[in-house]
C-alpha atoms as a PDB file:
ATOM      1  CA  UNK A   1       0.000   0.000   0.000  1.00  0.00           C
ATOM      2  CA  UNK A   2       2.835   2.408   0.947  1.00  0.00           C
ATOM      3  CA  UNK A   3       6.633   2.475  -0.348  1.00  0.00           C
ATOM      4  CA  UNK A   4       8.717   4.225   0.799  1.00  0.00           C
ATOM      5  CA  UNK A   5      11.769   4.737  -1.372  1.00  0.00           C
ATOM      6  CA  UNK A   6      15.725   5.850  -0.454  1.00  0.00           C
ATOM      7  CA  UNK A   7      14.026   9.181   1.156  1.00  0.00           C
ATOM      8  CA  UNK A   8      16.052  11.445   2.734  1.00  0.00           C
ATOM      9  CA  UNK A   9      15.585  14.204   4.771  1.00  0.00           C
ATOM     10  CA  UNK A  10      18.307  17.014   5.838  1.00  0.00           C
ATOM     11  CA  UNK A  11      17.585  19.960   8.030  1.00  0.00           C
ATOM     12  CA  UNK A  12      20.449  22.037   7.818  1.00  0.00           C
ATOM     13  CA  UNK A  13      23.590  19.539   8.189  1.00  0.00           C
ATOM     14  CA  UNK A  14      21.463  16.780  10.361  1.00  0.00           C
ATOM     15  CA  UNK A  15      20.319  14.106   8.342  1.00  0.00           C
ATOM     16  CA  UNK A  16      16.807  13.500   9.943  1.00  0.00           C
ATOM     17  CA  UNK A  17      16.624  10.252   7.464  1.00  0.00           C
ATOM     18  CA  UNK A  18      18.540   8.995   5.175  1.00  0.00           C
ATOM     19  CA  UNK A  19      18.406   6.682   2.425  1.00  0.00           C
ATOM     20  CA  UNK A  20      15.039   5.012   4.123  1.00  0.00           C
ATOM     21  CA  UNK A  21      13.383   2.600   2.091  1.00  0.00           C
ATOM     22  CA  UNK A  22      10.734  -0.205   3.478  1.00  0.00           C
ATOM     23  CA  UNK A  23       7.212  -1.141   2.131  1.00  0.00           C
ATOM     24  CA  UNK A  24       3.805  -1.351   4.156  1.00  0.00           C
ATOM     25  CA  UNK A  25       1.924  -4.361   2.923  1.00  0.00           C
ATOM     26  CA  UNK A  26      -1.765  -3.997   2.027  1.00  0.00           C
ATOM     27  CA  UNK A  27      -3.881  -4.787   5.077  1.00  0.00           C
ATOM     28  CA  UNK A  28      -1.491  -5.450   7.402  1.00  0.00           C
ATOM     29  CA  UNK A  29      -0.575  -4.093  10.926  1.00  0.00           C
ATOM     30  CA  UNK A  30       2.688  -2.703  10.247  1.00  0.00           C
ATOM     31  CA  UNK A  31       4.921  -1.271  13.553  1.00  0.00           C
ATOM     32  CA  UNK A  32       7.783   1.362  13.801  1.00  0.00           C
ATOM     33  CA  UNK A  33       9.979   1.230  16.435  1.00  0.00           C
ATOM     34  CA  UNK A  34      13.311   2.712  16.906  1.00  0.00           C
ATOM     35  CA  UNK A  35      15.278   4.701  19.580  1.00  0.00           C
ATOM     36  CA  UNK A  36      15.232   8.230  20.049  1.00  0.00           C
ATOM     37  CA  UNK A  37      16.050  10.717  17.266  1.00  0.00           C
ATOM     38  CA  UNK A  38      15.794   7.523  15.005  1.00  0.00           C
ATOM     39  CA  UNK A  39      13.482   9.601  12.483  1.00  0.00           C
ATOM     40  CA  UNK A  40      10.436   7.481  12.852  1.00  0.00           C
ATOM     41  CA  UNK A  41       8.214  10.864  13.586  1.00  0.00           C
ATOM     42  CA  UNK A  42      10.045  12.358  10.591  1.00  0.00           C
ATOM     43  CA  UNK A  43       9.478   9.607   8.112  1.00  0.00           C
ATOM     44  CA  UNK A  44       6.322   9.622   9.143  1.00  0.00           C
ATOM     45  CA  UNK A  45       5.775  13.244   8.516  1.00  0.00           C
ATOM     46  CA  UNK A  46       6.806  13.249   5.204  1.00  0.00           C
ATOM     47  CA  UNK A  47       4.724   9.846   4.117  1.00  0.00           C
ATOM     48  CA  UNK A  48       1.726  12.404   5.928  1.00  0.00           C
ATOM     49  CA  UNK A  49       2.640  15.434   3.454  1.00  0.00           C
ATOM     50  CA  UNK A  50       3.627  17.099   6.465  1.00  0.00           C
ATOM     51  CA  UNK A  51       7.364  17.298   5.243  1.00  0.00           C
ATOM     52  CA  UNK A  52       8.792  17.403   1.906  1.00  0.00           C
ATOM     53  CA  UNK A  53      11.346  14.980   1.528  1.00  0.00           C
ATOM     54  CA  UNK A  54      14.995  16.170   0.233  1.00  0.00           C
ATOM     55  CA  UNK A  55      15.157  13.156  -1.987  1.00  0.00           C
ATOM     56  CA  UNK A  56      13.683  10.018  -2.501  1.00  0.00           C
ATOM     57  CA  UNK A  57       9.514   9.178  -3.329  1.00  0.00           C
ATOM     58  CA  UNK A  58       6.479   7.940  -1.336  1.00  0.00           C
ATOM     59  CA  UNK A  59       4.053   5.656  -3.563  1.00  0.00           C
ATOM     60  CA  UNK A  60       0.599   5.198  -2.234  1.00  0.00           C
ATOM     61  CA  UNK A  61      -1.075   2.367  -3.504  1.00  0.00           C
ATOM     62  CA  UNK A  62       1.178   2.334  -6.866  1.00  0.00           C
ATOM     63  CA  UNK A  63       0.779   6.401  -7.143  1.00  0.00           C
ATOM     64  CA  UNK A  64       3.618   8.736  -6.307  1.00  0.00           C
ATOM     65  CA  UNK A  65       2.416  11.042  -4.149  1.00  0.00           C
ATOM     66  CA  UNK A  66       5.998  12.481  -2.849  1.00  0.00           C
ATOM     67  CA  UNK A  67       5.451  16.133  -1.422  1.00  0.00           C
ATOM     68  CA  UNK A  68       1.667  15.870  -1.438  1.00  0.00           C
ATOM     69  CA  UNK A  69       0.336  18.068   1.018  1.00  0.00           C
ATOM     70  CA  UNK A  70      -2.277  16.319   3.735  1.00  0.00           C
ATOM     71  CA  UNK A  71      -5.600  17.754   2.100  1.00  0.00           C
ATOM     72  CA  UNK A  72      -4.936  16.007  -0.950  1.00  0.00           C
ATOM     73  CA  UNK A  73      -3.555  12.714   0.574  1.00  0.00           C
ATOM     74  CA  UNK A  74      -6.630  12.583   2.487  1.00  0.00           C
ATOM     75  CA  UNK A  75      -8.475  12.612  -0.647  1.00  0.00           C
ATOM     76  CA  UNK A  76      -6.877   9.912  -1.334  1.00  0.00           C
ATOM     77  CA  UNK A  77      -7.278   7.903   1.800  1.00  0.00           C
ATOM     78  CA  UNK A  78      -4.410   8.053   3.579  1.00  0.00           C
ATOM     79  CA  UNK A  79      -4.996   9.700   7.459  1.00  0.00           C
ATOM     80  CA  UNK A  80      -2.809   9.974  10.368  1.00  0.00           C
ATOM     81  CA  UNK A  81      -3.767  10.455  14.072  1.00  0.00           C
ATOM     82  CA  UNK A  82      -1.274  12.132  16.400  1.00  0.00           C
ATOM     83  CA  UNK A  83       0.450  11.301  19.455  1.00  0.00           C
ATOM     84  CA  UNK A  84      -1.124  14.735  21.096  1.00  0.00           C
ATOM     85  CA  UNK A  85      -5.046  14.556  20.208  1.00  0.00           C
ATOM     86  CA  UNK A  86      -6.082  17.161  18.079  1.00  0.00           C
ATOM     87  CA  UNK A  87      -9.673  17.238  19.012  1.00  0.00           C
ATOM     88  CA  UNK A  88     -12.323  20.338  18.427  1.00  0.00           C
ATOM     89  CA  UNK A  89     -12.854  20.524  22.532  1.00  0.00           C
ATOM     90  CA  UNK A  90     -16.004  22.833  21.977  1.00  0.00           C
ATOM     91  CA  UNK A  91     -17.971  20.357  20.165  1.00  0.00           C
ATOM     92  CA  UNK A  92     -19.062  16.955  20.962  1.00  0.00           C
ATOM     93  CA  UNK A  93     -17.928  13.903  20.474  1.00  0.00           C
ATOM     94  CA  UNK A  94     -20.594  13.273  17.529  1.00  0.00           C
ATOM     95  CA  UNK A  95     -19.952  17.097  16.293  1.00  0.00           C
ATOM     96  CA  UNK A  96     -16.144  16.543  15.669  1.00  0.00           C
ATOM     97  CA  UNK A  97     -16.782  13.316  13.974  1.00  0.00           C
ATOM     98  CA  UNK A  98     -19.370  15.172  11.628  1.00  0.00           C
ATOM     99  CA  UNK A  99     -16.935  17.479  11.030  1.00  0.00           C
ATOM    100  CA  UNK A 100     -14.685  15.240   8.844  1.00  0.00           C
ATOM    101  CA  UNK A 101     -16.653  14.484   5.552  1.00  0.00           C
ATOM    102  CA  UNK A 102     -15.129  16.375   2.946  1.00  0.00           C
ATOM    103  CA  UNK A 103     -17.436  19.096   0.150  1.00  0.00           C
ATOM    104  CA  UNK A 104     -20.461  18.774   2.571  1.00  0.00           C
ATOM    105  CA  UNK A 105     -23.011  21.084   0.698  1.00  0.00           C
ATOM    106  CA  UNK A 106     -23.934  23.098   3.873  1.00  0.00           C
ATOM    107  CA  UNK A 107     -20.372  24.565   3.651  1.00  0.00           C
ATOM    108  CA  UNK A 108     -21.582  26.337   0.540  1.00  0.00           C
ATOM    109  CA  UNK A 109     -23.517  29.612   0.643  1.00  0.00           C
ATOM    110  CA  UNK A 110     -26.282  29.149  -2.164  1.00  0.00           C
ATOM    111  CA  UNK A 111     -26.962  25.560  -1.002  1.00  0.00           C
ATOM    112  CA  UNK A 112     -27.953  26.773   2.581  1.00  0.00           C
ATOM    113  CA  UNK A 113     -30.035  29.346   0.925  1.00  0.00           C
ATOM    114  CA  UNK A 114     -31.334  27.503  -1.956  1.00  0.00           C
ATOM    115  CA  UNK A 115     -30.620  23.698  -1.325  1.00  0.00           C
ATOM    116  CA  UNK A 116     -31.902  23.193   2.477  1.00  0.00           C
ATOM    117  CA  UNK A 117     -33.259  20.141   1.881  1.00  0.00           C
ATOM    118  CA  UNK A 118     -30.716  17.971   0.330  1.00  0.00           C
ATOM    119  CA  UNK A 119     -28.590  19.652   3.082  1.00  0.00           C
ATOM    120  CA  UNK A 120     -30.549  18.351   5.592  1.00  0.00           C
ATOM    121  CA  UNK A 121     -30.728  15.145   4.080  1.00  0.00           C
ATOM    122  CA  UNK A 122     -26.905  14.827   3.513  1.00  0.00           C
ATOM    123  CA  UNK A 123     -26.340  15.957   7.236  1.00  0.00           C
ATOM    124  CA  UNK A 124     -28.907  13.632   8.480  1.00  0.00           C
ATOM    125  CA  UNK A 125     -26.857  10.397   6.054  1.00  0.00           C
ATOM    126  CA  UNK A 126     -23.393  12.027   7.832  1.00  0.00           C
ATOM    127  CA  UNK A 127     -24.986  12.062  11.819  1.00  0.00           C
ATOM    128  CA  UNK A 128     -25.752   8.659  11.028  1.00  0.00           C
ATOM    129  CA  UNK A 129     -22.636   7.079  10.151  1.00  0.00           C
ATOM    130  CA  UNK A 130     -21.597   8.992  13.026  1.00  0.00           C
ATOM    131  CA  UNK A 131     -23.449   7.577  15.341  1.00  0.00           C
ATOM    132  CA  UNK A 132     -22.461   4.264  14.066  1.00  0.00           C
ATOM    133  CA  UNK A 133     -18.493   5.093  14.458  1.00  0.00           C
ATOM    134  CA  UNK A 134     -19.093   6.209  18.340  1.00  0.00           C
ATOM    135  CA  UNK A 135     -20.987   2.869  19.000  1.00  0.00           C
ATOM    136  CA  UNK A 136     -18.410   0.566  17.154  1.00  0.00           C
ATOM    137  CA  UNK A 137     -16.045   2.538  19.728  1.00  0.00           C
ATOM    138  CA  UNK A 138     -18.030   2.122  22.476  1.00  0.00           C
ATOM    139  CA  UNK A 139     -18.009   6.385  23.040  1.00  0.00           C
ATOM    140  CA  UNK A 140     -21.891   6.082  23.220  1.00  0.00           C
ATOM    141  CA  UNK A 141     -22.452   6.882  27.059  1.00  0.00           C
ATOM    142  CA  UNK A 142     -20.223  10.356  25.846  1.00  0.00           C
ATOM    143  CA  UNK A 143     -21.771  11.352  22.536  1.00  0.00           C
ATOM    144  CA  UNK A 144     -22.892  14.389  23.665  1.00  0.00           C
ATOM    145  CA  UNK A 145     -20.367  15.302  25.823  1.00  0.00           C
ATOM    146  CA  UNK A 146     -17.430  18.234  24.823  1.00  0.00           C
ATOM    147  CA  UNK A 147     -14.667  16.366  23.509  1.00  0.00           C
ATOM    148  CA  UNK A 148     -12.275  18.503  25.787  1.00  0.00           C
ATOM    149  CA  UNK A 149     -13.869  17.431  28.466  1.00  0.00           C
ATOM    150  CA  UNK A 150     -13.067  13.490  27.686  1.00  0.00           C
ATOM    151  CA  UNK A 151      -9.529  11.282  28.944  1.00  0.00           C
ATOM    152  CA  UNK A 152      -7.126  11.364  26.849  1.00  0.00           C
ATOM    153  CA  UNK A 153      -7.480   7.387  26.046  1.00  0.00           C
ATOM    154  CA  UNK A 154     -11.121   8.858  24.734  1.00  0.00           C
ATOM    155  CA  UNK A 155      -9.625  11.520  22.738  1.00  0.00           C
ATOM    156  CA  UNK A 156      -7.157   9.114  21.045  1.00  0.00           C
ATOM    157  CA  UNK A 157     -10.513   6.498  20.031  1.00  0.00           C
ATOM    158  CA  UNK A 158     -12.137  10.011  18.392  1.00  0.00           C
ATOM    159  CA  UNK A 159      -8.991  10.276  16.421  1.00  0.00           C
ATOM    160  CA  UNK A 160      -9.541   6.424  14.952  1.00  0.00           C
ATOM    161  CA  UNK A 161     -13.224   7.099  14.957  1.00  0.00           C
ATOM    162  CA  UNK A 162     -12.092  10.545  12.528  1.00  0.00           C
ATOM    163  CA  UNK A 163     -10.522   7.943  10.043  1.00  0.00           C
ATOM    164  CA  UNK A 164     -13.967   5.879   9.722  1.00  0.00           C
ATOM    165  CA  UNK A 165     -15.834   8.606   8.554  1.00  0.00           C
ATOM    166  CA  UNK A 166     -14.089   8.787   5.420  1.00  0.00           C
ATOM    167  CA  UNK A 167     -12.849   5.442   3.179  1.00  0.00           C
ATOM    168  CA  UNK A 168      -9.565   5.538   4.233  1.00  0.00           C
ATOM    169  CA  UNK A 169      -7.190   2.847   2.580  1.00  0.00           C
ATOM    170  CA  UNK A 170      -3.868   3.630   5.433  1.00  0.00           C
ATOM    171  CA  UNK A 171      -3.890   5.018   8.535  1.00  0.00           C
ATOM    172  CA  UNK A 172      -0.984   6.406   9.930  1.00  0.00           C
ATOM    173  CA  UNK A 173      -0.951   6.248  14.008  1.00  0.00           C
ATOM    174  CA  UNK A 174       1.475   8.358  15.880  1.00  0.00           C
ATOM    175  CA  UNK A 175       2.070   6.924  19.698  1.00  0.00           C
ATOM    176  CA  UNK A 176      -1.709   5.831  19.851  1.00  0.00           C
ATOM    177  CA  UNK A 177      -0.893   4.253  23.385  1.00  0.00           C
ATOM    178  CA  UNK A 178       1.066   7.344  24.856  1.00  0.00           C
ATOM    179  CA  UNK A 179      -0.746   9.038  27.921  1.00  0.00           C
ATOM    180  CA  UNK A 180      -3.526   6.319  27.634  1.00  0.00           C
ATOM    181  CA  UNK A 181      -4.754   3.802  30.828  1.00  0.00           C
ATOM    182  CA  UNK A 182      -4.177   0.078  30.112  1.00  0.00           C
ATOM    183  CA  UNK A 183      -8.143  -0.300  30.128  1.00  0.00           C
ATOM    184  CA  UNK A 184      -8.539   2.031  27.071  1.00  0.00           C
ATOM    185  CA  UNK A 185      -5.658   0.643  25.866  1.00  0.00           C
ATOM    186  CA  UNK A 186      -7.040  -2.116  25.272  1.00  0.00           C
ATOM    187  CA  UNK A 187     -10.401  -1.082  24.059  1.00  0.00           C
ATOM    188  CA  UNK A 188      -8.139   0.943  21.142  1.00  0.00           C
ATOM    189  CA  UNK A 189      -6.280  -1.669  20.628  1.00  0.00           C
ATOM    190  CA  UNK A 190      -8.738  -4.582  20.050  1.00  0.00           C
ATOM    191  CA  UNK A 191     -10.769  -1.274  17.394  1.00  0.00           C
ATOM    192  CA  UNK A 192      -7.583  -1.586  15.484  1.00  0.00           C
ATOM    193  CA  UNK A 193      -7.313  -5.225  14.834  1.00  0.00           C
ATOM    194  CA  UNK A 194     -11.403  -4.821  13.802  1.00  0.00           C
ATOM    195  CA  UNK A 195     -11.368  -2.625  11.726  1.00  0.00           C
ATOM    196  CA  UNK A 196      -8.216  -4.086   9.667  1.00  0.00           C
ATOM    197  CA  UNK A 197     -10.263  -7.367   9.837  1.00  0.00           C
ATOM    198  CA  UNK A 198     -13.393  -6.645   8.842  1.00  0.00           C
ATOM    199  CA  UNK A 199     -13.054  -3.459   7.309  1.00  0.00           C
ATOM    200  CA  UNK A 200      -9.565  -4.056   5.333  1.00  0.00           C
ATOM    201  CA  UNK A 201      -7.619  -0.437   6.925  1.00  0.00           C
ATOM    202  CA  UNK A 202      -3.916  -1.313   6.365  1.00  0.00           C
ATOM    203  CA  UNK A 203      -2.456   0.213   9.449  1.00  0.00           C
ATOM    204  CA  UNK A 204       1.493   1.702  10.147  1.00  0.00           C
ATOM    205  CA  UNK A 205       1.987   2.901  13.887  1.00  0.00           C
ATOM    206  CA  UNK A 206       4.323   4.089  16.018  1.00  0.00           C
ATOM    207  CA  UNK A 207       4.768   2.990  19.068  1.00  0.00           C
ATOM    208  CA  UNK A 208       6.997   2.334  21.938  1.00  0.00           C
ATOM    209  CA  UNK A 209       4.754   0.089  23.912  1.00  0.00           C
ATOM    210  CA  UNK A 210       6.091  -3.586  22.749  1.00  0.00           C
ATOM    211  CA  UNK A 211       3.350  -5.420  24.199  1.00  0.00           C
ATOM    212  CA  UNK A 212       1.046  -3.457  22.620  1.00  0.00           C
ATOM    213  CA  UNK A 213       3.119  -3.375  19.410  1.00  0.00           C
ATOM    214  CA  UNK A 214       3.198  -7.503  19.856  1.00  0.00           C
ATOM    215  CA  UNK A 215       0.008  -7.753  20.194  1.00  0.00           C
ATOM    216  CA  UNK A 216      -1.420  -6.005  16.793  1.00  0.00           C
ATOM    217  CA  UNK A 217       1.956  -5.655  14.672  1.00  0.00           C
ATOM    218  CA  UNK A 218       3.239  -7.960  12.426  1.00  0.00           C
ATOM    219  CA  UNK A 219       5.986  -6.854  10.817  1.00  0.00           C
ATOM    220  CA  UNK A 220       7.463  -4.689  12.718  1.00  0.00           C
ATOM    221  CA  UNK A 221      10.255  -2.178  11.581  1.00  0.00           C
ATOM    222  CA  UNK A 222      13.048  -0.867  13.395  1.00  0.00           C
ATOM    223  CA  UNK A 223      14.504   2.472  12.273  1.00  0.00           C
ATOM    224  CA  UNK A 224      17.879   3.865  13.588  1.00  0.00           C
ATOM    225  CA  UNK A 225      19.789   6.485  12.777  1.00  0.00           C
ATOM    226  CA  UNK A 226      17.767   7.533  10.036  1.00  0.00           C
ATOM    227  CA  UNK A 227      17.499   4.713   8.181  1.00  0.00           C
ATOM    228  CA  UNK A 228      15.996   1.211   7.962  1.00  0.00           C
ATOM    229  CA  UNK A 229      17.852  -0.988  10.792  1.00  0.00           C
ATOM    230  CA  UNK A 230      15.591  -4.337  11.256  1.00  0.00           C
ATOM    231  CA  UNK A 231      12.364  -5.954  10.370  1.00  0.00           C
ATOM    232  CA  UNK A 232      10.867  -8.996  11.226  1.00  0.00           C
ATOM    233  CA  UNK A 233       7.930 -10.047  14.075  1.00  0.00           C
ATOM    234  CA  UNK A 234       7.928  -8.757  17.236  1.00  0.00           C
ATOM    235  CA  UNK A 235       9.565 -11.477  18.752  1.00  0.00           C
ATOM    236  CA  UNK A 236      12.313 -11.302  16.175  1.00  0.00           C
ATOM    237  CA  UNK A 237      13.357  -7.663  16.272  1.00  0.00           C
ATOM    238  CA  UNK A 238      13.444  -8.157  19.922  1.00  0.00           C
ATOM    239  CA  UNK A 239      16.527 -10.580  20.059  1.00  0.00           C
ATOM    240  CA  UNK A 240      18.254  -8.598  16.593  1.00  0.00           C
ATOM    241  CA  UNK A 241      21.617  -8.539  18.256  1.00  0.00           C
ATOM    242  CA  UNK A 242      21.174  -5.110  16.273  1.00  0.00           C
ATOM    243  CA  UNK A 243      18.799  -4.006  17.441  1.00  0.00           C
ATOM    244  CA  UNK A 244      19.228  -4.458  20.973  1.00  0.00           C
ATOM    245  CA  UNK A 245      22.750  -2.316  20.942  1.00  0.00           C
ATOM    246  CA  UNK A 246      20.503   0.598  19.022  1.00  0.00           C
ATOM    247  CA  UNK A 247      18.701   0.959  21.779  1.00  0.00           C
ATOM    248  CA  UNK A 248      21.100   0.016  24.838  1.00  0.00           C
ATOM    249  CA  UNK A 249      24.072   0.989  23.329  1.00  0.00           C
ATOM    250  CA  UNK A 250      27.533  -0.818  22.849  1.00  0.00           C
ATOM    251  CA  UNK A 251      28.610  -3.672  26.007  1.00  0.00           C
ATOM    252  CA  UNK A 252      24.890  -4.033  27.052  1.00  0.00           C
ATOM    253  CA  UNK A 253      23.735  -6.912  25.378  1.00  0.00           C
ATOM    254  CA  UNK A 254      23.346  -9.141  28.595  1.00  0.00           C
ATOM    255  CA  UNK A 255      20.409  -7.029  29.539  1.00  0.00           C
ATOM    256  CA  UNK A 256      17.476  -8.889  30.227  1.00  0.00           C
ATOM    257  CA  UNK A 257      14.512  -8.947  27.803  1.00  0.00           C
ATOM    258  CA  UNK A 258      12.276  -6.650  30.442  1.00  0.00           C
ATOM    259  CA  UNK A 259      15.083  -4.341  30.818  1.00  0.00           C
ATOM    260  CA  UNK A 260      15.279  -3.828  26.496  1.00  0.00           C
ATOM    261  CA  UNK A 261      11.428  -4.115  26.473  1.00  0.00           C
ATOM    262  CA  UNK A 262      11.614  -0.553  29.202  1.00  0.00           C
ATOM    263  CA  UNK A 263      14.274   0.381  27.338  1.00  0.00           C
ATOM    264  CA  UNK A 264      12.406   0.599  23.694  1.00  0.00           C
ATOM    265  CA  UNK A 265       9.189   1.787  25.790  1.00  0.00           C
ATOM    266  CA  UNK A 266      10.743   5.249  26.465  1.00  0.00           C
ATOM    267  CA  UNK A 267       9.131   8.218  25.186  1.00  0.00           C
ATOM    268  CA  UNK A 268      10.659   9.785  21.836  1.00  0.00           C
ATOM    269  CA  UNK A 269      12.308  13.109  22.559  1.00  0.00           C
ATOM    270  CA  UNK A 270      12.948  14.105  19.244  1.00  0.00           C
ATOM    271  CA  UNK A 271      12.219  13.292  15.409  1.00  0.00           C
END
């Protein structure tokens, strides 16, 4: 669904990433993991149309798309959520969902003058499928409540329930599990593996939780430096001799496998 081809990225002499290449399979749970300042939030940017890269191409389901900007990937069907919830707090949980359709004909002038009625018709289709997204997530008992007033665990399940209201093909997810109890956890967790079963979303996240990236992710792919380090299942990247001195560094590879799972759990300082 995604390639992503020798990109690099340079921001003044620091080379971000470099020379990155990996694919993202069609339907499949696919993890990123890596140290910090590995470039997995850069990389991801730039697959986003967040970023421009300095060299290299993205392809999106066979389509370059290298230096699109987000509007027009989402046109396309490829969404990201973000490790900091970008919610409307105002409105409620079913008004920011509502919000995400795309050339909804109230938005236009003459068609609220002129067109009420197929306005009210369309927005009556959109509450609808709205409704269905907050019960499929469980969010029922908070429809109506301000999303700023919700957890954060809640805010992070209207940020999946955003990417259902549109046909999205990929999802990018950026630290889904950051900030969020192990109860919600789970609830977002077991919406992810539904909705890439039964609806077909191919799925790339970011993570630093390895249980939780063992649980839904398979492959997983370890970035270091910049570039492509590792990839294999969960279990696999785990004991990469490789991998293990990325994140712990040279003469610590008699840690035990709880003190490299804490160790890849930290939180990402930078890119």
């Amino acid at each position: 669904m995604i390639e992503v081809k020798s990109v690099y990225k340079q921001f003044g002499g620091v080379h971000a990433v470099e020379n990155a290449t990996l694919k993202i399979a069609r339907g499949s749970i696919t993890g990123l993991i890596g140290p910090n300042g590995a470039g997995k939030t850069t990389l991801f940017n730039i697959i986003a149309g967040n970023l421009r890269p300095t060299s290299g191409h993205i392809l999106l389901d066979g389509e370059d798309v290298t230096g699109l900007p987000p509007h027009e990937l989402f046109k396309k069907g490829l969404l990201r959520t973000f490790q900091l919830a970008h919610e409307f707090s105002t409105l409620t949980v079913l008004e920011n969902l509502m919000m995400v359709p795309d050339n909804q004909l109230g938005e236009g002038l003459m068609n609220a003058w002129f067109g009420f009625g197929e306005v009210k018709r369309q927005e009556k289709r959109i509450r609808e499928r709205a409704m269905e997204v907050i019960e499929f997530l469980n969010l029922g008992h908070v429809a109506q409540e301000l999303a700023g007033n919700l957890s954060g665990g809640q805010k992070k399940l209207i940020e999946l329930g955003r990417t259902m209201m549109v046909d999205a093909k990929v999802v990018l997810l950026d630290e889904v599990g950051a900030g969020v109890n192990r109860t919600l956890l789970g609830e977002i967790g077991d919406a992810i593996i539904r909705l890439n079963e039964e609806r077909g979303y191919t799925f790339c996240m970011i993570e630093h939780d390895m249980d939780f990236i063992g649980k839904l992710c398979d492959p997983v792919i370890v970035m270091a430096e910049g570039t492509v380090l590792a990839e294999g299942t969960a279990d696999e990247v785990r004991s990469n001799e490789a991998v293990i001195e990325a994140y712990l560094g040279r003469g610590l590879k008699n840690k035990t496998p709880r003190q490299m799972q804490v160790a890849a759990s930290q939180p990402e300082a930078g890119a």
